[in-house]
C-alpha atoms as a PDB file:
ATOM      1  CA  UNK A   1     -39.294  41.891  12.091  1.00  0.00           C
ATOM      2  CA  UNK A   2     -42.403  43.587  12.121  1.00  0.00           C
ATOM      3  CA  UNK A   3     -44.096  44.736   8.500  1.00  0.00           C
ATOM      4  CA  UNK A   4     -44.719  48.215   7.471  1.00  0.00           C
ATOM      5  CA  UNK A   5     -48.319  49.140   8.038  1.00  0.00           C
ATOM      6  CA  UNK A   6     -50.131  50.015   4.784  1.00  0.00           C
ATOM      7  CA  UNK A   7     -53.229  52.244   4.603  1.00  0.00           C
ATOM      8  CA  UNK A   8     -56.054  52.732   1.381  1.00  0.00           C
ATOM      9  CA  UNK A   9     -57.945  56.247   2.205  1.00  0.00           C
ATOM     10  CA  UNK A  10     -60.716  57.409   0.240  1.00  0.00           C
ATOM     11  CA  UNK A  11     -62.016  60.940   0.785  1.00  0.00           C
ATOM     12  CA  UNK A  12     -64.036  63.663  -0.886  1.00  0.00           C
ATOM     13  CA  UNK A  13     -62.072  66.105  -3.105  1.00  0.00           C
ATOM     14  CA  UNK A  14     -63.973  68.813  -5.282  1.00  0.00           C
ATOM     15  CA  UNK A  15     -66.745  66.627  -5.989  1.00  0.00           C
ATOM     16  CA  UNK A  16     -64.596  63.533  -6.897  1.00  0.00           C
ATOM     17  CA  UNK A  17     -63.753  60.769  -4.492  1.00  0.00           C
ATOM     18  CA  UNK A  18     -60.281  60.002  -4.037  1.00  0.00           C
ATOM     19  CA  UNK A  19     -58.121  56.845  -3.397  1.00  0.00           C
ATOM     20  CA  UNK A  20     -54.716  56.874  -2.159  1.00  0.00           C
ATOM     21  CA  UNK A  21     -52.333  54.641  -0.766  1.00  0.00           C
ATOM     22  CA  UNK A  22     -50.057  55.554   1.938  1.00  0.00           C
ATOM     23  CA  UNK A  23     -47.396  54.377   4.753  1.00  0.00           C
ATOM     24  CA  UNK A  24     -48.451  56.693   7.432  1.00  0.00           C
ATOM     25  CA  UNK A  25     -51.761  58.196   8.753  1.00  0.00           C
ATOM     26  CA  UNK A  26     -52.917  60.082  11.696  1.00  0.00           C
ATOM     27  CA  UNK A  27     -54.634  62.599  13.267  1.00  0.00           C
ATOM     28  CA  UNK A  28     -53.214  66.034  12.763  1.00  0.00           C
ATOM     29  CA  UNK A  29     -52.589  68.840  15.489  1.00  0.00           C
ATOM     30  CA  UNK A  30     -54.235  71.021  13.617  1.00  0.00           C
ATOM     31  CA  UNK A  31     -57.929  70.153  14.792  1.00  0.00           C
ATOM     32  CA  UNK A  32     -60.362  68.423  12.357  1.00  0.00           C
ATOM     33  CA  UNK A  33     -57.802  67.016   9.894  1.00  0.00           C
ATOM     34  CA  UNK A  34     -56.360  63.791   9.441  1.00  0.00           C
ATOM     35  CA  UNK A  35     -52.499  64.165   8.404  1.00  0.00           C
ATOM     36  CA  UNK A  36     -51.086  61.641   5.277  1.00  0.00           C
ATOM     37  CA  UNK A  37     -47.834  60.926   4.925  1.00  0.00           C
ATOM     38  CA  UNK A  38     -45.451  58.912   2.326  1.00  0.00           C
ATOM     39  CA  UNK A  39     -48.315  57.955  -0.087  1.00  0.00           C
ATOM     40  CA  UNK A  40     -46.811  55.240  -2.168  1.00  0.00           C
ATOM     41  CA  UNK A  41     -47.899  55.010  -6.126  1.00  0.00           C
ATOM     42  CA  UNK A  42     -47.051  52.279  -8.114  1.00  0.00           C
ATOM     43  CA  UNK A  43     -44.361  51.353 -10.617  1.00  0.00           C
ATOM     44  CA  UNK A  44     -44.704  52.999 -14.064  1.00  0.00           C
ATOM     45  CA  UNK A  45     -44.760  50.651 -16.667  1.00  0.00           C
ATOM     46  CA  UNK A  46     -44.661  51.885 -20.713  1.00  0.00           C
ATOM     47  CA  UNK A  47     -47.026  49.518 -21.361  1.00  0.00           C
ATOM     48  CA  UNK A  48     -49.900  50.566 -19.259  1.00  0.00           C
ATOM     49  CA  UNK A  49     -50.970  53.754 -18.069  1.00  0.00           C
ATOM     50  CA  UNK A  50     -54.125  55.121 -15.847  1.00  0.00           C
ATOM     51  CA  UNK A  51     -54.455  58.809 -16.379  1.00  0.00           C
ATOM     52  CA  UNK A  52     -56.258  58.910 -13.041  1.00  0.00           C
ATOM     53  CA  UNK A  53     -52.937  57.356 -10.888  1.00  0.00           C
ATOM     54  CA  UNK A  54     -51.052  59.651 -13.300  1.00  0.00           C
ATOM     55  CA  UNK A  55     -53.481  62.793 -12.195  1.00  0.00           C
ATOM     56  CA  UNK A  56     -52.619  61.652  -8.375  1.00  0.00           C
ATOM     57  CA  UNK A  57     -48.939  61.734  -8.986  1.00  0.00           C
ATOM     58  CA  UNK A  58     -48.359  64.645 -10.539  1.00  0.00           C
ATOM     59  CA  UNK A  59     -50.894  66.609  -7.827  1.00  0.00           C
ATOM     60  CA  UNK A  60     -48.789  64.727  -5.028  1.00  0.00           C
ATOM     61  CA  UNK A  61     -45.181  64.818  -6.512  1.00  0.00           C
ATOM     62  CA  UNK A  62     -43.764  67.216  -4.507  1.00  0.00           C
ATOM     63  CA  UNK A  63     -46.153  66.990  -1.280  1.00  0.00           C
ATOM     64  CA  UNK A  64     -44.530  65.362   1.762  1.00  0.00           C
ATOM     65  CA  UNK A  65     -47.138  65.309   3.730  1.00  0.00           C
ATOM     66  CA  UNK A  66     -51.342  66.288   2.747  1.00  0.00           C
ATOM     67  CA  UNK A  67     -54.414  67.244   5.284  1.00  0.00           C
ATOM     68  CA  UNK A  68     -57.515  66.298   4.921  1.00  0.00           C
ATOM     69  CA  UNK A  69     -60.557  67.820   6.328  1.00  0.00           C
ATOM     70  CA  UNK A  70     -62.156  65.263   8.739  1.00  0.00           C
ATOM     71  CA  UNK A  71     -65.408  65.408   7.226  1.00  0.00           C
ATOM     72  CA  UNK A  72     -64.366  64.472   3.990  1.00  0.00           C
ATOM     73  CA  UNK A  73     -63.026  61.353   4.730  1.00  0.00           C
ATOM     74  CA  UNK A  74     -65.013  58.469   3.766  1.00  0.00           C
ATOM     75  CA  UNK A  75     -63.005  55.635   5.088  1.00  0.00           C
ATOM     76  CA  UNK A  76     -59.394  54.288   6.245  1.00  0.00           C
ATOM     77  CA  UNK A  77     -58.367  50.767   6.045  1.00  0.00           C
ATOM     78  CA  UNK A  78     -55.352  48.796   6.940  1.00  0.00           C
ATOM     79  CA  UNK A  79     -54.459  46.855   4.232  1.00  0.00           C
ATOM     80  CA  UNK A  80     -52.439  44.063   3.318  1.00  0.00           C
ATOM     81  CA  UNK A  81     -50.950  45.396   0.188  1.00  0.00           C
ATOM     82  CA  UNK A  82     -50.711  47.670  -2.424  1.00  0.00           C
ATOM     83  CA  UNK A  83     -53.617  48.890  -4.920  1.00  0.00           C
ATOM     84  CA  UNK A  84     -53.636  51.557  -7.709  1.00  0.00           C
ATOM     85  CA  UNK A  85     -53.889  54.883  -6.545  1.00  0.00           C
ATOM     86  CA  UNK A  86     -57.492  56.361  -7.735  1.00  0.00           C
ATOM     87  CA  UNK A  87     -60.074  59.032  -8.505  1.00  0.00           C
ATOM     88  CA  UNK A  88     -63.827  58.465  -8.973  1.00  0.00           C
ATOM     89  CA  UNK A  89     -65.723  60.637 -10.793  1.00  0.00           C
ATOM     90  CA  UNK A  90     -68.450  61.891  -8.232  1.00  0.00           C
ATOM     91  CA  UNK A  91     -70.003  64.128 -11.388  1.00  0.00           C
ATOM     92  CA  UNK A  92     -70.961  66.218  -8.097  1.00  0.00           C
ATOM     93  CA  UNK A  93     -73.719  64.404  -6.734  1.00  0.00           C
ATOM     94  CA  UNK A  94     -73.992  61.237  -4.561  1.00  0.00           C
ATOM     95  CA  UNK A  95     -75.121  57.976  -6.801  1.00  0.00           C
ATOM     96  CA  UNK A  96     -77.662  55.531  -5.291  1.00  0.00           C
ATOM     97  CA  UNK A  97     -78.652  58.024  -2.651  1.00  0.00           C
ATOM     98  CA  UNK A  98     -82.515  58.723  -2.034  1.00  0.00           C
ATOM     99  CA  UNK A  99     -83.695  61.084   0.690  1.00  0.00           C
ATOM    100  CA  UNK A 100     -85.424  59.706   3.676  1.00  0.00           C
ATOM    101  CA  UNK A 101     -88.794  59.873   3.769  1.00  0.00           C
ATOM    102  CA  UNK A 102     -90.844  62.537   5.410  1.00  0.00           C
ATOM    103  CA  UNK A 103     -94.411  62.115   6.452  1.00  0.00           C
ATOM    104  CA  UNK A 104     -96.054  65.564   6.110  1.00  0.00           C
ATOM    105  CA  UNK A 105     -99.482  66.309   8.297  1.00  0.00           C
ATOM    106  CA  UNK A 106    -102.930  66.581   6.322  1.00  0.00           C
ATOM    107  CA  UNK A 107    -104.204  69.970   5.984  1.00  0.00           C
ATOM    108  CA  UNK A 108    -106.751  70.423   8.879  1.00  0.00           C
ATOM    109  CA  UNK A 109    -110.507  71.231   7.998  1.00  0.00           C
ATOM    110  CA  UNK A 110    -111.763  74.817   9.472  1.00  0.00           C
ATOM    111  CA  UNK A 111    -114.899  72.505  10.461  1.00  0.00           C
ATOM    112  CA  UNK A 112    -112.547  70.081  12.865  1.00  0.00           C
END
């Protein structure tokens, strides 16, 4: 019997960068959107708690199926099994990111 593909997304939401698990992902018919379906969030133990899965599941709890803009999608992996559901503070800027450099021309002389 064949096992139930499993898929770790991370895309851009409102400056953050999110991480969610889920069962089912394609593209959408609605153009430039990728459709997720049954995202899958852990078990919730007393002991431990992450505010950020428990952010994710209240946002998703009654949302059978999400779209995501195509250009906010950083990645899509099949995976082998289950992590914890995720945000990442982006604190609205890109870390580690330097622009490219840009050779500007010299000033030409009037006497050239």
């Amino acid at each position: 019997m064949k096992a139930d593909k499993l898929y770790r997304i991370s895309f851009y939401n409102r400056g953050d960068i999110y991480e969610l698990y889920a069962r089912n992902i394609q593209q959408s018919n609605m153009y430039a959107f990728v459709e997720i379906e049954d995202i899958i969030f852990g078990e919730r133990s007393a002991i431990v708690v992450d505010p950020s899965e428990e952010k994710l599941k209240t946002e998703f709890e009654d949302v059978k199926r999400t779209y995501i803009p195509l250009q906010a999608v950083i990645r899509i992996d099949e995976v082998a099994r289950e992590g914890t559901n995720k945000i990442i503070s982006g604190d609205g800027a890109a870390p580690n990111v330097a622009p490219f450099p840009v050779l500007r021309p010299h000033p030409r002389n009037k006497n050239d």
